[in-house]
N, C-alpha and C. Protein backbone atom coordinates (compact mmCIF):
# COMPACT_ATOMS: atom_id res chain seq x y z
N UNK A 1 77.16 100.79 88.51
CA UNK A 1 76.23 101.25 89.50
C UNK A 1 76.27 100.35 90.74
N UNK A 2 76.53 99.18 90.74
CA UNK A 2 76.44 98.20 91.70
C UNK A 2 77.65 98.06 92.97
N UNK A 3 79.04 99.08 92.04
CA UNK A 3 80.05 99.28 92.91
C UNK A 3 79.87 100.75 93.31
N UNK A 4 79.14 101.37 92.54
CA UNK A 4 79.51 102.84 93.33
C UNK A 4 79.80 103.65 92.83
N UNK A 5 80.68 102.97 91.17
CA UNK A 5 81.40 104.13 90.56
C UNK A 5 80.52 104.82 89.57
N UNK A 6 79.12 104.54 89.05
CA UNK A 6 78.39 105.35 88.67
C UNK A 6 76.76 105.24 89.07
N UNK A 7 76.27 106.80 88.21
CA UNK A 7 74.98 106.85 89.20
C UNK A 7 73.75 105.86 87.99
N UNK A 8 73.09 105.45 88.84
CA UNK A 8 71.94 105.52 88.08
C UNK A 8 71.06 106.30 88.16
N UNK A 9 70.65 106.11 86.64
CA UNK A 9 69.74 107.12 85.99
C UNK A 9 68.32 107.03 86.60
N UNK A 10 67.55 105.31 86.91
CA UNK A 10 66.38 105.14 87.41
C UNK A 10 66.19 103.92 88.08
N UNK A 11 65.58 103.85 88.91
CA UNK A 11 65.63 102.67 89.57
C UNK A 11 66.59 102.49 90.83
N UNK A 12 67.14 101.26 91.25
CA UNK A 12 67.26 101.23 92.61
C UNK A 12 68.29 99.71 92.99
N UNK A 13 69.41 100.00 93.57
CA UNK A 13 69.74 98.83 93.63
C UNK A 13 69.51 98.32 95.37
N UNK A 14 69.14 97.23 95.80
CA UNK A 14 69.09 97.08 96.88
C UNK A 14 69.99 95.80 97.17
N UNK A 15 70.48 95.96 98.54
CA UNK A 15 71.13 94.68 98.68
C UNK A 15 70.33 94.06 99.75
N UNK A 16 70.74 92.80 100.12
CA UNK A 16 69.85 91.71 101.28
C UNK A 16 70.38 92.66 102.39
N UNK A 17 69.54 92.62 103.84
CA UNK A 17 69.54 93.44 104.75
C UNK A 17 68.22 94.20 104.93
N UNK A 18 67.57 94.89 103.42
CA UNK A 18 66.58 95.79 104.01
C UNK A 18 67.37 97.49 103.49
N UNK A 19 66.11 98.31 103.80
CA UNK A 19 66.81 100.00 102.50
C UNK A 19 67.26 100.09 103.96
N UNK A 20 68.23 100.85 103.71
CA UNK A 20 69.33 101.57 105.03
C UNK A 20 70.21 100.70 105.20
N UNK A 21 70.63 99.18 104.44
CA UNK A 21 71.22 98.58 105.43
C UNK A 21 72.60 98.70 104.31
N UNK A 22 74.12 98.79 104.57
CA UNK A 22 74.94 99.23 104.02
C UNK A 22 75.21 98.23 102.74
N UNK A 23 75.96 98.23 101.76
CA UNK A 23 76.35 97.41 100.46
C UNK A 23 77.44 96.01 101.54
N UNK A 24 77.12 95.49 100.84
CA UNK A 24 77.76 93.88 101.57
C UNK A 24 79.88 94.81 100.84
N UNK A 25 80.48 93.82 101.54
CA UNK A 25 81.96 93.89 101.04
C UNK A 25 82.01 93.54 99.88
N UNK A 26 82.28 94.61 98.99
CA UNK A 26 82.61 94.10 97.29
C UNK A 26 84.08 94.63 97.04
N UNK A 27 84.75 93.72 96.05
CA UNK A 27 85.73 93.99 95.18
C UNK A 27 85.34 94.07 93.70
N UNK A 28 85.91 94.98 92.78
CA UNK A 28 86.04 95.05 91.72
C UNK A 28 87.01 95.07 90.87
N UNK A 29 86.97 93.55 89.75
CA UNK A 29 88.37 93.01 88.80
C UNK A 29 87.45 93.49 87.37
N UNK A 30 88.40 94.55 86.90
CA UNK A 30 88.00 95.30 85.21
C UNK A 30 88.60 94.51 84.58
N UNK A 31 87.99 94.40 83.28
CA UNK A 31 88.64 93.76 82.26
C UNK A 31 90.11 94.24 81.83
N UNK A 32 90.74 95.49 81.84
CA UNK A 32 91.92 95.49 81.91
C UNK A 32 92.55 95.28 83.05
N UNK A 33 93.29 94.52 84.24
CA UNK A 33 93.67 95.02 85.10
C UNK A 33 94.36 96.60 85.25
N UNK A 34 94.35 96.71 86.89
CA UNK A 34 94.74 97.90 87.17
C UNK A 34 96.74 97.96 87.80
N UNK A 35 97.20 97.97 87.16
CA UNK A 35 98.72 97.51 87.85
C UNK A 35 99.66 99.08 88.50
N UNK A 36 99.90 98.51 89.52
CA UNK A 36 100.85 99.74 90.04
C UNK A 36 101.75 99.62 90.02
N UNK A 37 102.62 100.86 89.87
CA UNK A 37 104.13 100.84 89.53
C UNK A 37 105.15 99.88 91.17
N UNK A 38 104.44 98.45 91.15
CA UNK A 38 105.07 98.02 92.37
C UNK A 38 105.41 96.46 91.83
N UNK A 39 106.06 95.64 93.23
CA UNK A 39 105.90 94.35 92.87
C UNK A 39 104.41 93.55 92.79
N UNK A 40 104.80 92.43 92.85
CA UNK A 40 103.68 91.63 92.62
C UNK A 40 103.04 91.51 93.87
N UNK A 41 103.78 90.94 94.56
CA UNK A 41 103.06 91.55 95.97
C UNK A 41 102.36 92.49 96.81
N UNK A 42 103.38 92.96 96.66
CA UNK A 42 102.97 94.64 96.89
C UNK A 42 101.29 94.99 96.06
N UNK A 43 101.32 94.76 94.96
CA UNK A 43 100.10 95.00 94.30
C UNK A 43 98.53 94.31 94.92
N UNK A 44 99.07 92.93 94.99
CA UNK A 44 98.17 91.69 95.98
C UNK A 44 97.78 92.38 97.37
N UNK A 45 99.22 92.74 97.92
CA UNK A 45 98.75 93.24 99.45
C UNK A 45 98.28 94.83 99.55
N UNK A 46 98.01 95.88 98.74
CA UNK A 46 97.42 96.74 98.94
C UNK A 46 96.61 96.80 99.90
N UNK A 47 95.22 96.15 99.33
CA UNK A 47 93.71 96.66 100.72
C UNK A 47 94.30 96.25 101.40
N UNK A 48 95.02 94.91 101.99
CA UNK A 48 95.49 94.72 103.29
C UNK A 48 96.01 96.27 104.08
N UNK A 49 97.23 96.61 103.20
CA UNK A 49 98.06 98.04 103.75
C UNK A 49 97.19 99.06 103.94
N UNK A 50 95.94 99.25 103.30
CA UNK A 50 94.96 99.82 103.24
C UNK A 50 93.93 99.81 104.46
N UNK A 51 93.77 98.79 104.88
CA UNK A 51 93.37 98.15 106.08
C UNK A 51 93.98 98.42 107.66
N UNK A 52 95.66 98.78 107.27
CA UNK A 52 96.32 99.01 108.65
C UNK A 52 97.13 97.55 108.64
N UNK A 53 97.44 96.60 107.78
CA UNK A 53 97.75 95.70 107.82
C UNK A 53 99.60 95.80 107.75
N UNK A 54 100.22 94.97 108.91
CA UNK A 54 101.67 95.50 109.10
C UNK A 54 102.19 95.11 107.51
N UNK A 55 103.27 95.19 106.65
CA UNK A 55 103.69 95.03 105.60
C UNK A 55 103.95 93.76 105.39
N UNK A 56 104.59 92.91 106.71
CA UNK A 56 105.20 91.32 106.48
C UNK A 56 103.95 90.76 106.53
N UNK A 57 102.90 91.07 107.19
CA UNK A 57 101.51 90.27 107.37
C UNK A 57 101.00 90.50 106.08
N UNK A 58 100.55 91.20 105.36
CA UNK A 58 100.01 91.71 104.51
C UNK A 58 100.41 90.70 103.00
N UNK A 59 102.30 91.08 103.20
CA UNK A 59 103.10 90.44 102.35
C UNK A 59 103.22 88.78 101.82
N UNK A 60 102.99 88.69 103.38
CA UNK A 60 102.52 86.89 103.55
C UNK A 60 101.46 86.09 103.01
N UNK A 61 100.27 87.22 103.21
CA UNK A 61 99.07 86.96 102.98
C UNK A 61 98.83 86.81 101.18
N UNK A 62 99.40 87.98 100.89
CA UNK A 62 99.79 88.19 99.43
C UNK A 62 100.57 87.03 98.93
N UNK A 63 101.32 86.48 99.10
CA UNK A 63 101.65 85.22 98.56
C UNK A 63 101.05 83.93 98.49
N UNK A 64 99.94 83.77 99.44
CA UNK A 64 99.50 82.86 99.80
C UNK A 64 98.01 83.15 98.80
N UNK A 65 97.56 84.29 98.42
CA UNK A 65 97.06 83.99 98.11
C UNK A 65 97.31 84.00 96.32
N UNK A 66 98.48 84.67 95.85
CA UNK A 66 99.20 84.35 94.92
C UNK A 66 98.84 82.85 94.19
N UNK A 67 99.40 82.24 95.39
CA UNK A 67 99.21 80.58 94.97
C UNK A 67 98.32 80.06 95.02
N UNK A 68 97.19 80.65 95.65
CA UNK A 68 95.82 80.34 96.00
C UNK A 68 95.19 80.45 94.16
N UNK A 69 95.44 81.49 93.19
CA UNK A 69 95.02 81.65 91.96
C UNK A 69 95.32 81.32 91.11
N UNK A 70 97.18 80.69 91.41
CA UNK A 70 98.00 80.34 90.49
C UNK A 70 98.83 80.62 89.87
N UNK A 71 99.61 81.50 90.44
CA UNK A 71 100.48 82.95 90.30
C UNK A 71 101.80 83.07 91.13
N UNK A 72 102.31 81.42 90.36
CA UNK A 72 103.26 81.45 90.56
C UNK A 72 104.61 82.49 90.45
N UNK A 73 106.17 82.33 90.86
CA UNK A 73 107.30 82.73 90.57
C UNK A 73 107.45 83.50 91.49
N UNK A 74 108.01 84.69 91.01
CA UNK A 74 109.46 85.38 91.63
C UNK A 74 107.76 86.92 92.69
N UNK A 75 107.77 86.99 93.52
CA UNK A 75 106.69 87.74 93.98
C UNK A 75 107.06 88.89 93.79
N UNK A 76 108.69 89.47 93.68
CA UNK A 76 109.46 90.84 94.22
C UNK A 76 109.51 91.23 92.53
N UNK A 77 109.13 90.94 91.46
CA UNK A 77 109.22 91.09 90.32
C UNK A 77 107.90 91.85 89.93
N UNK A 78 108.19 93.02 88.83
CA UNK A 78 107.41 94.24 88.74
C UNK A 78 105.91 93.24 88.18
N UNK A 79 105.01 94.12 88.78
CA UNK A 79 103.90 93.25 88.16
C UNK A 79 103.58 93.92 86.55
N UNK A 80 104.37 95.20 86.33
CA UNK A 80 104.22 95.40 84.50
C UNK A 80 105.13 94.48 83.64
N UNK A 81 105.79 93.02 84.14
CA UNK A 81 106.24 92.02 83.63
C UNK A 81 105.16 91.01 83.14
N UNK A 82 104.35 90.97 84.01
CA UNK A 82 103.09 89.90 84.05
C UNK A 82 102.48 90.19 82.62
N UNK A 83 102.59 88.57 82.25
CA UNK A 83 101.27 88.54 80.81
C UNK A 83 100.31 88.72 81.12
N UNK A 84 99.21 88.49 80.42
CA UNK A 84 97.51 89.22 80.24
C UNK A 84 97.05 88.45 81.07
N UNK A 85 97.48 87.01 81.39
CA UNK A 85 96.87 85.87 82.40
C UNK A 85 97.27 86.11 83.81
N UNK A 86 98.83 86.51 83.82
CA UNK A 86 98.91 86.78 85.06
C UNK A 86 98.66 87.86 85.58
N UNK A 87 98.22 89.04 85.00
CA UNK A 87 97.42 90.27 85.15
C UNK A 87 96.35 89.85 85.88
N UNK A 88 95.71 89.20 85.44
CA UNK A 88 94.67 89.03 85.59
C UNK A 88 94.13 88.30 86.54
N UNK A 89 95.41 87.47 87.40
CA UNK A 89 95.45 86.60 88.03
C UNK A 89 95.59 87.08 89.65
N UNK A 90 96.36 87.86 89.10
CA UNK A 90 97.28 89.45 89.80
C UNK A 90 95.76 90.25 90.43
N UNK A 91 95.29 90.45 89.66
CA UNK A 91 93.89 91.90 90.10
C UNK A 91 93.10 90.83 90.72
N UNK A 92 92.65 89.40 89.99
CA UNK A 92 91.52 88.35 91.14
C UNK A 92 92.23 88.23 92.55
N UNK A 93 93.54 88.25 92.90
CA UNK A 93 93.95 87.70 94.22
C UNK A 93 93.98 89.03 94.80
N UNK A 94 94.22 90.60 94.59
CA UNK A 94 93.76 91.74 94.99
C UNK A 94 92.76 91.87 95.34
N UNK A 95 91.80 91.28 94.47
CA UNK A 95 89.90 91.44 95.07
C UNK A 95 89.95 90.63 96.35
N UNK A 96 90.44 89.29 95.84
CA UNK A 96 89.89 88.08 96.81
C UNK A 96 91.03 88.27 98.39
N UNK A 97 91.63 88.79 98.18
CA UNK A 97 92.91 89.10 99.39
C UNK A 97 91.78 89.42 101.02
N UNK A 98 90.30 90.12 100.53
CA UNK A 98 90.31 90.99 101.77
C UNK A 98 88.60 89.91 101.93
N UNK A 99 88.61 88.81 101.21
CA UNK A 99 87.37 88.00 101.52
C UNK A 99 86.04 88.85 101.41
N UNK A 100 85.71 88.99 99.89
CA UNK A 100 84.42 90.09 99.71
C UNK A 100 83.39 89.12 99.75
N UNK A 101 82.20 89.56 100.04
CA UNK A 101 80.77 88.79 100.35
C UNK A 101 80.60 88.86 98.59
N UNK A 102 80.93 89.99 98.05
CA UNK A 102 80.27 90.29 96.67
C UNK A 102 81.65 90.46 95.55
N UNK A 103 82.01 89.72 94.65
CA UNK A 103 83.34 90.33 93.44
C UNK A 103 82.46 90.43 92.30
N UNK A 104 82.82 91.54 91.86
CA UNK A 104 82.29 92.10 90.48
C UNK A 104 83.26 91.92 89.55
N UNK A 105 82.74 91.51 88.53
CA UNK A 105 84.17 91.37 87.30
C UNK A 105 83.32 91.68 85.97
N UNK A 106 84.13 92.72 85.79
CA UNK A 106 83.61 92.99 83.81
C UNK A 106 84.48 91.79 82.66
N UNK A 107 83.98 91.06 82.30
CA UNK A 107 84.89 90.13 81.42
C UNK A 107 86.30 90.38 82.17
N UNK A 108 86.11 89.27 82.70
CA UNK A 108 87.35 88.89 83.46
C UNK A 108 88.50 88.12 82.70
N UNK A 109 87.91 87.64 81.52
CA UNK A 109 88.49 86.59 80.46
C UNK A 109 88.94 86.93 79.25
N UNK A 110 88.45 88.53 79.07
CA UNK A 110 88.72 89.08 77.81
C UNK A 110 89.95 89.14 77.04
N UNK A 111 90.37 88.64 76.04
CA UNK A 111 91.73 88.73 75.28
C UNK A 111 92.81 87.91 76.27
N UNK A 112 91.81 86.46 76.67
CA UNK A 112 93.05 85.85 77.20
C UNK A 112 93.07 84.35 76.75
N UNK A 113 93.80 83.37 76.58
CA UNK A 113 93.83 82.18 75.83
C UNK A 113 93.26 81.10 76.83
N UNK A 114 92.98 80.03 76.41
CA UNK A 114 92.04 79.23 76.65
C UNK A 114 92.69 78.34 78.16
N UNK A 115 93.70 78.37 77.96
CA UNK A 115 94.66 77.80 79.76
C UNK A 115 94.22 79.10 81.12
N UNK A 116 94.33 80.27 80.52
CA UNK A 116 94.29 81.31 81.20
C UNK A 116 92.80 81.34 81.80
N UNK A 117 91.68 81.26 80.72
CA UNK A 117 90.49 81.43 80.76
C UNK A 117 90.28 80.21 81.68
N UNK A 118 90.58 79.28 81.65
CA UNK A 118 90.27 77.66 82.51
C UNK A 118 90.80 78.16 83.88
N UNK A 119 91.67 78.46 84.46
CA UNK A 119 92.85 78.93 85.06
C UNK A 119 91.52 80.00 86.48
N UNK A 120 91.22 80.98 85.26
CA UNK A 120 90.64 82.37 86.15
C UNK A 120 88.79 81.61 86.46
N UNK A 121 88.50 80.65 85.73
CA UNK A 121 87.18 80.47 86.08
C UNK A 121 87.41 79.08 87.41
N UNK A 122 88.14 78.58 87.45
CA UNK A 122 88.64 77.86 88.39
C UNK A 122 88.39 78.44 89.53
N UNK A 123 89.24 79.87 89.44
CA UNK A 123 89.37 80.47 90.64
C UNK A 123 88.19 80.76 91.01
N UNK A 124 87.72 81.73 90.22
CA UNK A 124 85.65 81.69 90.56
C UNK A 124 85.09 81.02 90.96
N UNK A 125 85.16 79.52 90.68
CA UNK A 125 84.36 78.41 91.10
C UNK A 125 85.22 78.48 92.46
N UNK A 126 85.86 78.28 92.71
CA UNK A 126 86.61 77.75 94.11
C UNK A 126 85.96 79.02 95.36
N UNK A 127 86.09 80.28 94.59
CA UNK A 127 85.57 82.16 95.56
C UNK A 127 83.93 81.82 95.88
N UNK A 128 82.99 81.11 94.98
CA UNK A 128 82.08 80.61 95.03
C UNK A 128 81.44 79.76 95.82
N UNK A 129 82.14 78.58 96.04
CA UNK A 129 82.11 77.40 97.07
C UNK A 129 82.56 78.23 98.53
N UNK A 130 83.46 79.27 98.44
CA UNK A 130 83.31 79.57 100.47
C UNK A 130 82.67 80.58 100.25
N UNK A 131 81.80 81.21 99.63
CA UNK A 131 80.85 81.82 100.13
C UNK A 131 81.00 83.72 99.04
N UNK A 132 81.84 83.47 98.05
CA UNK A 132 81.68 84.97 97.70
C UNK A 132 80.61 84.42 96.33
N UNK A 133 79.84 85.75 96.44
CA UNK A 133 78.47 86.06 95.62
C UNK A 133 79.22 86.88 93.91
N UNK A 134 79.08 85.83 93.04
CA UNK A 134 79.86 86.49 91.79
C UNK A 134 78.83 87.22 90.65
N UNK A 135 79.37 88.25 90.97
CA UNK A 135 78.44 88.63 89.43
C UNK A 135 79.73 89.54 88.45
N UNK A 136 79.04 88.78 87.72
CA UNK A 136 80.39 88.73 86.55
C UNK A 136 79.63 89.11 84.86
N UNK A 137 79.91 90.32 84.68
CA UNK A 137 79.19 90.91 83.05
C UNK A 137 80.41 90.07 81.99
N UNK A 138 80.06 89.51 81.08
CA UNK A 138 80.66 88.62 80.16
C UNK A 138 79.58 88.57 78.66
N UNK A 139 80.05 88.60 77.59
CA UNK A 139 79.72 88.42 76.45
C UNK A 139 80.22 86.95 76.10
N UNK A 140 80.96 86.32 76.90
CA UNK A 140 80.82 84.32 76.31
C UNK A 140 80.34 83.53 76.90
N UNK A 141 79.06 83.22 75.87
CA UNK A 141 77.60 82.60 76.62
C UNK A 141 78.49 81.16 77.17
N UNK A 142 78.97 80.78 76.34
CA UNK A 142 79.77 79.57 76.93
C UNK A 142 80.44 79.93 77.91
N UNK A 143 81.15 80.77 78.82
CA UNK A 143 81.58 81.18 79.86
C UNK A 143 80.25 81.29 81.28
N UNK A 144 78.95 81.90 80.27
CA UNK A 144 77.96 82.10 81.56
C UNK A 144 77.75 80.71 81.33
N UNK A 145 77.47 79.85 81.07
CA UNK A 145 77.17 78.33 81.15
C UNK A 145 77.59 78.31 81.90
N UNK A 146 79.12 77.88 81.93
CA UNK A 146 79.88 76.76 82.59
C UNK A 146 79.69 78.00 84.05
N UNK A 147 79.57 79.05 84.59
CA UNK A 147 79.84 79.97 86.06
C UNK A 147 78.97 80.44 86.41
N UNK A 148 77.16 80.57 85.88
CA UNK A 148 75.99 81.28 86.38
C UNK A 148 75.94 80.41 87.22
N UNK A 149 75.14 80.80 87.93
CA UNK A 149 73.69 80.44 88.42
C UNK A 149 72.35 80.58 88.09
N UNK A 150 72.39 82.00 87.81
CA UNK A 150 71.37 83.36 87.34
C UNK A 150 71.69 83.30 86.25
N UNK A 151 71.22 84.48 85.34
CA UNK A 151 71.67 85.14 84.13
C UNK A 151 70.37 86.51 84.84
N UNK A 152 71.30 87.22 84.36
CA UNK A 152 70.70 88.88 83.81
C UNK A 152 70.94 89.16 82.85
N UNK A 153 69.95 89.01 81.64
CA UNK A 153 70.19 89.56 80.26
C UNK A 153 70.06 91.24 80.26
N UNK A 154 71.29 92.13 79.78
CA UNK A 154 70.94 93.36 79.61
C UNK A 154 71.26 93.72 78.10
N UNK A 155 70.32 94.80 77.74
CA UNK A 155 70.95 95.46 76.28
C UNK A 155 70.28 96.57 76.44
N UNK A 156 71.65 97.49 76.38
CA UNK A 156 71.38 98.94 75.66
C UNK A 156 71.32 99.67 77.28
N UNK A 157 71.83 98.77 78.39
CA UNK A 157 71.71 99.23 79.74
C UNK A 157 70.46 99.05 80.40
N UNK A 158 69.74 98.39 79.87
CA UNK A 158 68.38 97.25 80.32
C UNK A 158 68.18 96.34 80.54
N UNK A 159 67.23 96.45 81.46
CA UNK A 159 67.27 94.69 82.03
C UNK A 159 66.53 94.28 81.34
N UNK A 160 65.85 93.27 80.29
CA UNK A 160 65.71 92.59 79.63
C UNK A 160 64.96 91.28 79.87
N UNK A 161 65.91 90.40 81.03
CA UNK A 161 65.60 89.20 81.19
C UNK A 161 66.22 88.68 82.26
N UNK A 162 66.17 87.69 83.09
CA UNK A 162 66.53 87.46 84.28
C UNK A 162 65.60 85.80 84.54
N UNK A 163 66.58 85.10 84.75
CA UNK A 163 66.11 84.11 85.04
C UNK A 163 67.17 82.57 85.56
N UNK A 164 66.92 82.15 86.27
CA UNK A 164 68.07 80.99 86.77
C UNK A 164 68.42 80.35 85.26
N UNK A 165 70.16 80.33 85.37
CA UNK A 165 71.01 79.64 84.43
C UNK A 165 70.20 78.92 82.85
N UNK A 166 69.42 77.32 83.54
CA UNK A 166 69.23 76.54 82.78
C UNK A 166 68.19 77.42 82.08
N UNK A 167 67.23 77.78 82.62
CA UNK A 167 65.81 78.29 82.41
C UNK A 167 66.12 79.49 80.88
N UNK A 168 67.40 80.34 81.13
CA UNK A 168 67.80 81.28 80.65
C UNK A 168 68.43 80.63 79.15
N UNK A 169 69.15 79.50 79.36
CA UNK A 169 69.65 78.94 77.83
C UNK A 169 69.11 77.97 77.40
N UNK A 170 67.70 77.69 78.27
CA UNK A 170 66.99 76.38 77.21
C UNK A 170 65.99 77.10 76.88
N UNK A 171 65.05 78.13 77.99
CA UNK A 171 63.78 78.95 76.59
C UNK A 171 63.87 80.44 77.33
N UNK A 172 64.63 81.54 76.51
CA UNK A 172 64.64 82.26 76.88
C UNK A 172 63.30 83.04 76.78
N UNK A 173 63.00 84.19 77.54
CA UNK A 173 61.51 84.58 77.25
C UNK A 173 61.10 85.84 76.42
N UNK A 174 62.80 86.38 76.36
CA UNK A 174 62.66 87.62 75.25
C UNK A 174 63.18 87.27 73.94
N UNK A 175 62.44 88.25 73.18
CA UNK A 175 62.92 88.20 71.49
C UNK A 175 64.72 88.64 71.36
N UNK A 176 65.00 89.49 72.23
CA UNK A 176 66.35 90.12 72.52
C UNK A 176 67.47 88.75 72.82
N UNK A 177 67.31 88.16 73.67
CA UNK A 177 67.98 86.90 74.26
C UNK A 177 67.79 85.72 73.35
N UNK A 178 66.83 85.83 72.85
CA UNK A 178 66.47 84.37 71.97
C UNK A 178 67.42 84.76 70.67
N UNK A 179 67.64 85.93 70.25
CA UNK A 179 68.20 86.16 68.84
C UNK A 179 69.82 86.13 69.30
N UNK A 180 69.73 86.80 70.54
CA UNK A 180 71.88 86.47 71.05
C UNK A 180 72.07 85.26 71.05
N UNK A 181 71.28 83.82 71.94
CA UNK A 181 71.79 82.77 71.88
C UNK A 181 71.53 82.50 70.72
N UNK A 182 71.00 82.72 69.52
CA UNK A 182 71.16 82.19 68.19
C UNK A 182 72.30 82.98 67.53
N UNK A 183 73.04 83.97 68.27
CA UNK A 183 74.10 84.49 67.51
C UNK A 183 73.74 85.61 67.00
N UNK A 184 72.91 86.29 66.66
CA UNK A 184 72.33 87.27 65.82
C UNK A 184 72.99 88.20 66.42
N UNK A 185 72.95 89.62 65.81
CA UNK A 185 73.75 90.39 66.08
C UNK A 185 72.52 91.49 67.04
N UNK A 186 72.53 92.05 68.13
CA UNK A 186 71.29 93.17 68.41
C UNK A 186 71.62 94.54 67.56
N UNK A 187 70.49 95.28 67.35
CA UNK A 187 70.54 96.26 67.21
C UNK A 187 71.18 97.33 67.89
């Protein structure tokens, strides 16, 4: 609901600005990446080309920020070569290519090993410090540790609970949240 691609049922999302005022610049990285039958580049520099951006500018930019995530090697090489890390590494420098105020990521970390996972939250922290606003849905409380700020507890597509980081994993205020950080399973 927050990107656009579905409706809500009730309620209301607003962004800073005031009602009428448009959604800030967001990108969205899914837990599977999305890969096109292109290079690696090519994949990176899309919104640019999308944008009106000439191909060598675009292309440039795409490399740079390649290395900006950590995504190293060969750039002209199909991105359906890329492991699950560099997938993934691949779709964050696509979001981050066009400088969004807002990146959305559904488990950005999912089914990836522990270099990879260090690797992609790096990058977050770094998108963070110049100024992009992360909200990131994740099931590893140890992941929202170490990258909230916030927490929004949801279950069952409810909001639940909401409260800054520490506040959220030292006393949570619902029965719902208190039984997840103990591990319990929800209903």
């Amino acid at each position: 609901a927050l990107h656009g691609l579905e409706r809500i049922s009730a309620g209301a999302v607003h962004w800073p600005g005031g009602t009428g005022s448009p959604p800030p610049r967001q990108a969205l990285v899914f837990q599977t990446p999305i890969l096109m039958r292109r290079s690696v580049a090519d994949n990176i520099a899309y919104p640019l080309r999308l944008d009106g951006v000439a191909l060598a500018e675009a292309r440039g930019r795409a490399a740079a920020m390649a290395a900006a995530v950590g995504l190293g090697g060969d750039m002209a090489r199909p991105a359906q070569v890329l492991s699950g890390g560099e997938r993934q590494k691949m779709a964050l420098a696509r979001a981050l290519i066009r400088s969004p105020e807002v990146l959305l990521l559904d488990e950005p970390c999912a089914n990836l090993d522990g270099r990879a996972t260090r690797d992609i939250e790096a990058v977050l922290a770094r998108a963070r410090t110049h100024g992009t606003r992360i909200i990131l849905a994740t099931h590893d409380i140890g992941q929202a540790r170490r990258l909230a700020d916030d927490v929004v507890f949801l279950h069952h597509g409810r909001l639940i609970e909401a409260a800054p980081r520490d506040a959220f994993f030292d006393a949570p205020q619902s029965p719902e949240a208190t039984a997840y950080l103990k591990g319990d399973l929800l209903p």
